[in-house]
N, C-alpha and C. Protein backbone atom coordinates (compact mmCIF):
# COMPACT_ATOMS: atom_id res chain seq x y z
N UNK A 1 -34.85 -229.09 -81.10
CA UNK A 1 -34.10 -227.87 -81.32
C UNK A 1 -32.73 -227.94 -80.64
N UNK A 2 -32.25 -228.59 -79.42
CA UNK A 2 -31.48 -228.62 -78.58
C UNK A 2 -30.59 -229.71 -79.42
N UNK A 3 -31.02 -230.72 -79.66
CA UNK A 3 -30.28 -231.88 -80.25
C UNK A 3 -29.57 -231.10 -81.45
N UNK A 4 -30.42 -230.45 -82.37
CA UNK A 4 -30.17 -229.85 -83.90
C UNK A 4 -28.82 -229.04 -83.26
N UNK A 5 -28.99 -228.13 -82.22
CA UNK A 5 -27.94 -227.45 -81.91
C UNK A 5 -26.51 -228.46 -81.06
N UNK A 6 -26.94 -228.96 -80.61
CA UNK A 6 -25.43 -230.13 -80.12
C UNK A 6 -24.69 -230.65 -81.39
N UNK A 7 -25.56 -231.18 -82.68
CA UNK A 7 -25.06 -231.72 -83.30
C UNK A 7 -24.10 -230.21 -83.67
N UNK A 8 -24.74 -228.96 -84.23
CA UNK A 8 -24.37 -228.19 -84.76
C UNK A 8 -22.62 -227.80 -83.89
N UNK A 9 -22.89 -227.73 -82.65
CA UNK A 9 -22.04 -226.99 -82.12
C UNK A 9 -20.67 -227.99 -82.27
N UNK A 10 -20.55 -229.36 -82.19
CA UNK A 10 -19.81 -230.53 -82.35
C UNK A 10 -19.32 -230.61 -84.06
N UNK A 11 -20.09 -230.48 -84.91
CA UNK A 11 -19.78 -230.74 -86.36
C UNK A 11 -19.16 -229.26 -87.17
N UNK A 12 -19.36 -228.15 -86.81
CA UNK A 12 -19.24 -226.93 -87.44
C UNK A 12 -18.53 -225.87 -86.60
N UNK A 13 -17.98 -224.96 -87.16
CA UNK A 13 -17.25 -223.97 -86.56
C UNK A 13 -18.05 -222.33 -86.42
N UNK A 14 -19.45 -222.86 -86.80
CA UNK A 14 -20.51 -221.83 -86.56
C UNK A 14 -20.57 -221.02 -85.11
N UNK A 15 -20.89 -219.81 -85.15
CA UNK A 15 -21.01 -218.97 -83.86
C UNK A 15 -21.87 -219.83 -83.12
N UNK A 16 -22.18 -219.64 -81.67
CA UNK A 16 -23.25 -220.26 -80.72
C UNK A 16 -24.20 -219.21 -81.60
N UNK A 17 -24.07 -217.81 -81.54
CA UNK A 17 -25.39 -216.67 -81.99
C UNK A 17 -26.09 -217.27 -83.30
N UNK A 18 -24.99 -217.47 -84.08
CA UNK A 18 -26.05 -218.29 -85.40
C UNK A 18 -26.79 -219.46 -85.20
N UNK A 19 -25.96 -220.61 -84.55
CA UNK A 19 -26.52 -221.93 -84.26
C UNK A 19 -27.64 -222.30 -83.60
N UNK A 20 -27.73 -220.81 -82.44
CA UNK A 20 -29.23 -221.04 -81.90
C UNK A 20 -30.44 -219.75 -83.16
N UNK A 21 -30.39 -218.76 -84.01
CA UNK A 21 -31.41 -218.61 -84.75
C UNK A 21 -31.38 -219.51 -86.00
N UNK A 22 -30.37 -220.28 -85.90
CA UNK A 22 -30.60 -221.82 -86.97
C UNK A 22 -31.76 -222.56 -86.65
N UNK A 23 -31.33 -222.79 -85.31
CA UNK A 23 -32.51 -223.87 -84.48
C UNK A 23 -33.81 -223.43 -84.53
N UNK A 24 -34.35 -222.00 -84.45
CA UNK A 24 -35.55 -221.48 -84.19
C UNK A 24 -35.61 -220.92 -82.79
N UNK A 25 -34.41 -220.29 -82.38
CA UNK A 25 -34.56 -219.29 -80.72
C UNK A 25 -34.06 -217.81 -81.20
N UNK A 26 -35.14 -217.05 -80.70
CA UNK A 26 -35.03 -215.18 -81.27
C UNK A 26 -34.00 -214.27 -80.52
N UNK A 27 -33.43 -215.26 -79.85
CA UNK A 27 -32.81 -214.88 -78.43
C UNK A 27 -31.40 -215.64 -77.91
N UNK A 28 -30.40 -215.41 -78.03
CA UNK A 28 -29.60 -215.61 -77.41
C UNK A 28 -29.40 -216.25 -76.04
N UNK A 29 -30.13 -215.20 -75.15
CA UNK A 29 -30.41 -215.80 -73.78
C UNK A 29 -30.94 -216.78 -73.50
N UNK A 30 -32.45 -216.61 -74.26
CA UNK A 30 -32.97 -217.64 -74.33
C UNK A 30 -32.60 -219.35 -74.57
N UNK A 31 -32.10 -219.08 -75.88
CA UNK A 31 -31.25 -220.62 -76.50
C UNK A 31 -29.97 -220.59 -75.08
N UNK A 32 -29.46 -220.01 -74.29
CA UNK A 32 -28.74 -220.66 -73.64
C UNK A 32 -29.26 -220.97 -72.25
N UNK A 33 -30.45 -220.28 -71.57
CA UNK A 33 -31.04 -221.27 -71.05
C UNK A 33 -31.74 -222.41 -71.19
N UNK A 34 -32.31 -222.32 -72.28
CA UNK A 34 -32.51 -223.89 -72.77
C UNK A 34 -31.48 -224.80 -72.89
N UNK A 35 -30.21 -224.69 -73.28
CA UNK A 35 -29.27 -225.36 -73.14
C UNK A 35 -28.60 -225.66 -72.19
N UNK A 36 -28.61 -224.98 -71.30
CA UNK A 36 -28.45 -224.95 -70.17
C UNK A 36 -28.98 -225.94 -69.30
N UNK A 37 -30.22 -225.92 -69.20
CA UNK A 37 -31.22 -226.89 -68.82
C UNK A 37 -31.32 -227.93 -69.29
N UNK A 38 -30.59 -228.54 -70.17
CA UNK A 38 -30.80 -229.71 -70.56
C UNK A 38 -29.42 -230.66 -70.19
N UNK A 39 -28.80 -229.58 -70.82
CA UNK A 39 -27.21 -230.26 -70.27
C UNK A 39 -26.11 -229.68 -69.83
N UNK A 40 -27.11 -228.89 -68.58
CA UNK A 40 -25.74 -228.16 -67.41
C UNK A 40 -24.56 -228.26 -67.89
N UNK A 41 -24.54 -227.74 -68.65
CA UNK A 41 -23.79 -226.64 -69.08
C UNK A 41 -23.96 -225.50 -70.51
N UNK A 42 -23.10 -224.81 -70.66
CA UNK A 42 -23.36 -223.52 -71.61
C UNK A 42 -23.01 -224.02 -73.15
N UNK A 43 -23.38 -223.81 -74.13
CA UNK A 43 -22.96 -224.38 -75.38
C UNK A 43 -21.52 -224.08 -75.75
N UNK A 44 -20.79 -223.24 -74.68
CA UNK A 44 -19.37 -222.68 -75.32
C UNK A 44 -18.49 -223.81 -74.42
N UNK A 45 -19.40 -224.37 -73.21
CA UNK A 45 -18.75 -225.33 -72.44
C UNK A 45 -18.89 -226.37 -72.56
N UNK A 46 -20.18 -226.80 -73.97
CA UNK A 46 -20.22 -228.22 -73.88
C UNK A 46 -19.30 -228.04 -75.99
N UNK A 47 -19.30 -227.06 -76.07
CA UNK A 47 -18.38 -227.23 -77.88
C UNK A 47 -17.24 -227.94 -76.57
N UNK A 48 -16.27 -227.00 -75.70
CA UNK A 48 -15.29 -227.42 -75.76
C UNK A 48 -14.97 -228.86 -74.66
N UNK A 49 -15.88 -229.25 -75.04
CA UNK A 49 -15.87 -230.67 -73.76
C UNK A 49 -15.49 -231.83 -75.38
N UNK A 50 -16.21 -231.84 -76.17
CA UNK A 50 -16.46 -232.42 -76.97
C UNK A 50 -15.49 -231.97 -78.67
N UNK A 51 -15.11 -231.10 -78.29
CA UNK A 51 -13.80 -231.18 -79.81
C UNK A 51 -12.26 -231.23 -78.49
């Protein structure tokens, strides 16, 4: 789910809010502690590490 969303956040100009109920998270918070946890950092901090 985490991978599906890296690719997402790197290839598309999709919201983080859509990209994680793409993945299968009901929750906002949720999908960003999971993301979080995997790769310290936030998905708005790892889009802009990577474009």
């Amino acid at each position: 789910m985490i991978t599906q969303a890296q690719r997402k956040l790197i290839s598309t100009d999709k919201s983080t809010t859509n990209i994680s109920y793409e993945c299968g998270f009901n929750s906002i918070s949720r999908f960003n502690l999971a993301f979080k946890r995997i790769n310290n950092c936030t998905p708005r901090e790892f889009r802009k590490i990577f474009i």
